[in-house]
N, C-alpha and C. Protein backbone atom coordinates (compact mmCIF):
# COMPACT_ATOMS: atom_id res chain seq x y z
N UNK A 1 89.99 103.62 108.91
CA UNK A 1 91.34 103.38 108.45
C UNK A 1 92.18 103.00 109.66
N UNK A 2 92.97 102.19 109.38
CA UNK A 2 93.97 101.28 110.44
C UNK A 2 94.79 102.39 111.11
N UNK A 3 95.89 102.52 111.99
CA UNK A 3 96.63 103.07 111.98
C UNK A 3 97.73 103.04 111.22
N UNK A 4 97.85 101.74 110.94
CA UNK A 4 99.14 101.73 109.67
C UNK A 4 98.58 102.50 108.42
N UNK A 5 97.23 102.06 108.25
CA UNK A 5 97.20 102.71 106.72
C UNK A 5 97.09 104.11 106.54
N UNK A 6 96.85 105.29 107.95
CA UNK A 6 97.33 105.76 108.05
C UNK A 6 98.62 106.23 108.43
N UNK A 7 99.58 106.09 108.85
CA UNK A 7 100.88 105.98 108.78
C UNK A 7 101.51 105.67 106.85
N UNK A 8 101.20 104.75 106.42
CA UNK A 8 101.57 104.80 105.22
C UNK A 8 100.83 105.69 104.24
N UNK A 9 99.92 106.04 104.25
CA UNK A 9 99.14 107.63 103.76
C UNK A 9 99.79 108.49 104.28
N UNK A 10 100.01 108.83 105.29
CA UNK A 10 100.82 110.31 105.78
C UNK A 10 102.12 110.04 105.08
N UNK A 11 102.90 109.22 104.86
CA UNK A 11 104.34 109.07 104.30
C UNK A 11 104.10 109.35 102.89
N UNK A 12 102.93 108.22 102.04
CA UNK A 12 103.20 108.77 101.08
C UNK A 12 102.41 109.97 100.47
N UNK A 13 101.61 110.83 101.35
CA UNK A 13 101.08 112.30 100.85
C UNK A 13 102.29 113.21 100.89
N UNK A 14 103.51 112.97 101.37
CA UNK A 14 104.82 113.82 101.90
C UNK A 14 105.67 113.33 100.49
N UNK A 15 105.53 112.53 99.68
CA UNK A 15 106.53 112.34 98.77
C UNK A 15 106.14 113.47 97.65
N UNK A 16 107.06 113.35 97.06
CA UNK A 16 107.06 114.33 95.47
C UNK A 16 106.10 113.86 95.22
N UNK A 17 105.38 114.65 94.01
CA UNK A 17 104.11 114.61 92.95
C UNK A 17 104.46 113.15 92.03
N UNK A 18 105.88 113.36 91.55
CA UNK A 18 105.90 112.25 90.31
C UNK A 18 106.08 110.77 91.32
N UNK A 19 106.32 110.83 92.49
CA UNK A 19 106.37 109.49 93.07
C UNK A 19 105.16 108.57 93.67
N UNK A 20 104.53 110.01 93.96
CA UNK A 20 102.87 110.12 94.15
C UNK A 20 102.10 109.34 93.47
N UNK A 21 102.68 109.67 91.88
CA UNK A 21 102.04 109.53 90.74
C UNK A 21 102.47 107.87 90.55
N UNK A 22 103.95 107.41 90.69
CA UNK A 22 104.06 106.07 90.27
C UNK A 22 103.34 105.24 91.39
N UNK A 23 103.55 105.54 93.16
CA UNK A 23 103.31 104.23 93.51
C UNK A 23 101.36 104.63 93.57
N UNK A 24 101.15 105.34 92.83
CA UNK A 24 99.30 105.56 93.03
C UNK A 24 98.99 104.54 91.91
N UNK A 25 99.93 104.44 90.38
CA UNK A 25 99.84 103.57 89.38
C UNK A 25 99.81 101.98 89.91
N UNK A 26 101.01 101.64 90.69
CA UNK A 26 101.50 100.70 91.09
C UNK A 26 100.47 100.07 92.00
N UNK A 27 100.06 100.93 93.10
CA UNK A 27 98.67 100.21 94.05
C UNK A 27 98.14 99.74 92.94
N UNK A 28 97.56 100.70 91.78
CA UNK A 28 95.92 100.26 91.24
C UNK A 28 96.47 99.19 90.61
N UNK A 29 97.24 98.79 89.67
CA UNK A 29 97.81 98.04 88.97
C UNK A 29 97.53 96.64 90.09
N UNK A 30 98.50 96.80 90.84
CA UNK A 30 98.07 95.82 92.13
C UNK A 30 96.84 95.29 92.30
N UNK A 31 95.51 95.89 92.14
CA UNK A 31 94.39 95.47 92.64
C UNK A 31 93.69 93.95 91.61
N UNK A 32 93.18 93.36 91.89
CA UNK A 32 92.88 92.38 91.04
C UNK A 32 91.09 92.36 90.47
N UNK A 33 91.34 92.90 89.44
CA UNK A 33 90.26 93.70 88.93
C UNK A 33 88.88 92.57 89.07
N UNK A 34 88.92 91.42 89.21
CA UNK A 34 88.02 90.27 89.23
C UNK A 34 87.38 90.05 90.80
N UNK A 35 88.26 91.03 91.49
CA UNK A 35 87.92 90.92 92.81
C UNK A 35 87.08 92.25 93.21
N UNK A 36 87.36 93.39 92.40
CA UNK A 36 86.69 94.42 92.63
C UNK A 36 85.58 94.85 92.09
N UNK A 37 84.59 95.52 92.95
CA UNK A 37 83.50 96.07 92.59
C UNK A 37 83.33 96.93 91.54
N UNK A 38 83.83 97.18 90.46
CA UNK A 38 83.80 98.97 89.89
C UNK A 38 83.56 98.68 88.48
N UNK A 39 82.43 99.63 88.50
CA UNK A 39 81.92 99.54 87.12
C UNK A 39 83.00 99.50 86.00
N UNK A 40 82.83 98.97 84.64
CA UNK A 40 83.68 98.93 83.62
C UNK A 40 83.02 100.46 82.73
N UNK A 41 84.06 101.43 82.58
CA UNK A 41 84.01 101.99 81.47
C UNK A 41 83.95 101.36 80.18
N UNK A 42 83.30 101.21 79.21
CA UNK A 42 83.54 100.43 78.03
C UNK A 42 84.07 101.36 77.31
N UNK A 43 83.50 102.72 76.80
CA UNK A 43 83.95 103.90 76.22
C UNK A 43 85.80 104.06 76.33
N UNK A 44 85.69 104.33 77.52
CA UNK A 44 87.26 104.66 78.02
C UNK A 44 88.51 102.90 78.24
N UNK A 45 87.65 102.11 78.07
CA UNK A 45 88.36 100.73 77.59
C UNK A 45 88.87 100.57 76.14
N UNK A 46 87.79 101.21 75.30
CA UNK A 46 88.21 100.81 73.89
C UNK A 46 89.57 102.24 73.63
N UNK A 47 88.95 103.18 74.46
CA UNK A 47 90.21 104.47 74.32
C UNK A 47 91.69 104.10 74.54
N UNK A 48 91.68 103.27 75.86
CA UNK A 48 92.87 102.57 76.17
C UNK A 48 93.33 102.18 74.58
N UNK A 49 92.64 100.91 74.27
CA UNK A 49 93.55 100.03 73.19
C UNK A 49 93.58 100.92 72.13
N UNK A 50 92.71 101.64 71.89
CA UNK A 50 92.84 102.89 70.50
C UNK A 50 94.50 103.00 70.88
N UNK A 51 94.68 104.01 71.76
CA UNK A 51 95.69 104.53 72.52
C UNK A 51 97.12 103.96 72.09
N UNK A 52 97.01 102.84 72.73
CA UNK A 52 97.75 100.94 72.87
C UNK A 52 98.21 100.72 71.45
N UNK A 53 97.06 100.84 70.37
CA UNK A 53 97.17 100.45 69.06
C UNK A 53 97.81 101.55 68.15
N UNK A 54 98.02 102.59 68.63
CA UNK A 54 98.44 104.23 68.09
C UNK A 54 99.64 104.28 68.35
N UNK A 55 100.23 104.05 70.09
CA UNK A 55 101.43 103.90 70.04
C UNK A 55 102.50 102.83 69.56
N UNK A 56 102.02 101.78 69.19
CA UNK A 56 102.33 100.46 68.93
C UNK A 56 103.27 100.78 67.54
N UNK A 57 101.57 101.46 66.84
CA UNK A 57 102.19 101.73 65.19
C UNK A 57 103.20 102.90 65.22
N UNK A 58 103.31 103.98 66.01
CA UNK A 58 104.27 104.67 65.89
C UNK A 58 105.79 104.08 66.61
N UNK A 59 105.59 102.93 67.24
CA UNK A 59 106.51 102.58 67.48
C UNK A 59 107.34 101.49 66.26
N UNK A 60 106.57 100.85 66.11
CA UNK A 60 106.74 100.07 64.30
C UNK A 60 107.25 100.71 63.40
N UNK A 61 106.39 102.00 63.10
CA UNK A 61 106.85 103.18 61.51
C UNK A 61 108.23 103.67 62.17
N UNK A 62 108.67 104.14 63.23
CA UNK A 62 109.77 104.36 63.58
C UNK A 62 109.85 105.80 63.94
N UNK A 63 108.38 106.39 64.40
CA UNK A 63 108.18 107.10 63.84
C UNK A 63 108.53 107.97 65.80
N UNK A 64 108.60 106.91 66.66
CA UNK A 64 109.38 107.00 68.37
C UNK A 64 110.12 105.92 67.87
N UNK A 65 110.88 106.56 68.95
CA UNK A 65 112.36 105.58 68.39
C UNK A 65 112.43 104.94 69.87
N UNK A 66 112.92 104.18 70.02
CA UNK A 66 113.08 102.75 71.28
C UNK A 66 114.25 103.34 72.05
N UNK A 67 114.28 103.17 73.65
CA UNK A 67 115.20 103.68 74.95
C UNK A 67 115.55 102.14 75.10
N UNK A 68 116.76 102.42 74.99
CA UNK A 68 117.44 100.92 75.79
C UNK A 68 117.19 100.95 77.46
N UNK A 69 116.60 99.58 77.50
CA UNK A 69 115.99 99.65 78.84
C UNK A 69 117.04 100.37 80.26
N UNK A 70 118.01 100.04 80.18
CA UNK A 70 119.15 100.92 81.36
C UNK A 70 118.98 102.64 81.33
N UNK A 71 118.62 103.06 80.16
CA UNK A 71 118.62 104.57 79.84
C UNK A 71 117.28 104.66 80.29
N UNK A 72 115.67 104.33 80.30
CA UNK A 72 114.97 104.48 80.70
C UNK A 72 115.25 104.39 82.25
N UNK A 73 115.40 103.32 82.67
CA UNK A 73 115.21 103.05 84.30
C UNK A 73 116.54 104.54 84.87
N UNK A 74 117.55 105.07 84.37
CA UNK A 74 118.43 105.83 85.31
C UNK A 74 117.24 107.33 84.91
N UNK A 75 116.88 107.49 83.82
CA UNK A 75 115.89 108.56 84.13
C UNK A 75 114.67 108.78 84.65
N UNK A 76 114.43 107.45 84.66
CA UNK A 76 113.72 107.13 85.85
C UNK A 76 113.69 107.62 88.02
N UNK A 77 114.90 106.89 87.64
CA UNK A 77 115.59 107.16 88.88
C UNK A 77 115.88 108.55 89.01
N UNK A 78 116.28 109.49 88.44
CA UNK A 78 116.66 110.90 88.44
C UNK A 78 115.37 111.50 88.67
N UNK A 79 114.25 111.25 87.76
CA UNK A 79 112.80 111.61 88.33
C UNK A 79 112.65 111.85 90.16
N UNK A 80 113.15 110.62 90.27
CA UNK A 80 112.12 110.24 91.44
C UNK A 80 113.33 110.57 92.06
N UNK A 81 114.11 111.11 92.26
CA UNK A 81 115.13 111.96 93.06
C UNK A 81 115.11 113.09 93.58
N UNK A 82 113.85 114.11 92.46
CA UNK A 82 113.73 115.38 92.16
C UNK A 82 112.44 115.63 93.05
């Protein structure tokens, strides 16, 4: 490991858990899955869209009700404050 990439590992092992948690989402998200080596779960792929397709319809029946995007992002922000 580089020295930067340590340097940016030591910074972000020091942040909160939930910030931990977004920019750990955000790297992987980042990675370009066509470029990487890693086996495909198929099992845990179709779980995703199960998942995907579950919340979709409860979002349709009305059954979660919709955050206007400004009200999401400031509790957002309050998260990652904490």
């Amino acid at each position: 490991m580089s020295p930067t990439e340590e340097a940016v590992l030591g910074e972000a092992l020091s942040l909160p858990v939930q910030s931990r948690a977004y920019l750990a989402d955000m790297l992987w998200a980042s990675l370009p899955e066509d470029q990487l080596d890693l086996p495909v779960d198929e099992g845990l792929r179709r779980a995703w869209a199960e998942d995907a397709r579950r919340r979709m319809q409860e979002v349709e029946t009305g059954k979660v009700p919709l955050l206007p995007g400004d009200e999401v992002m400031d509790r957002f922000r309050r998260r990652m404050q904490q």
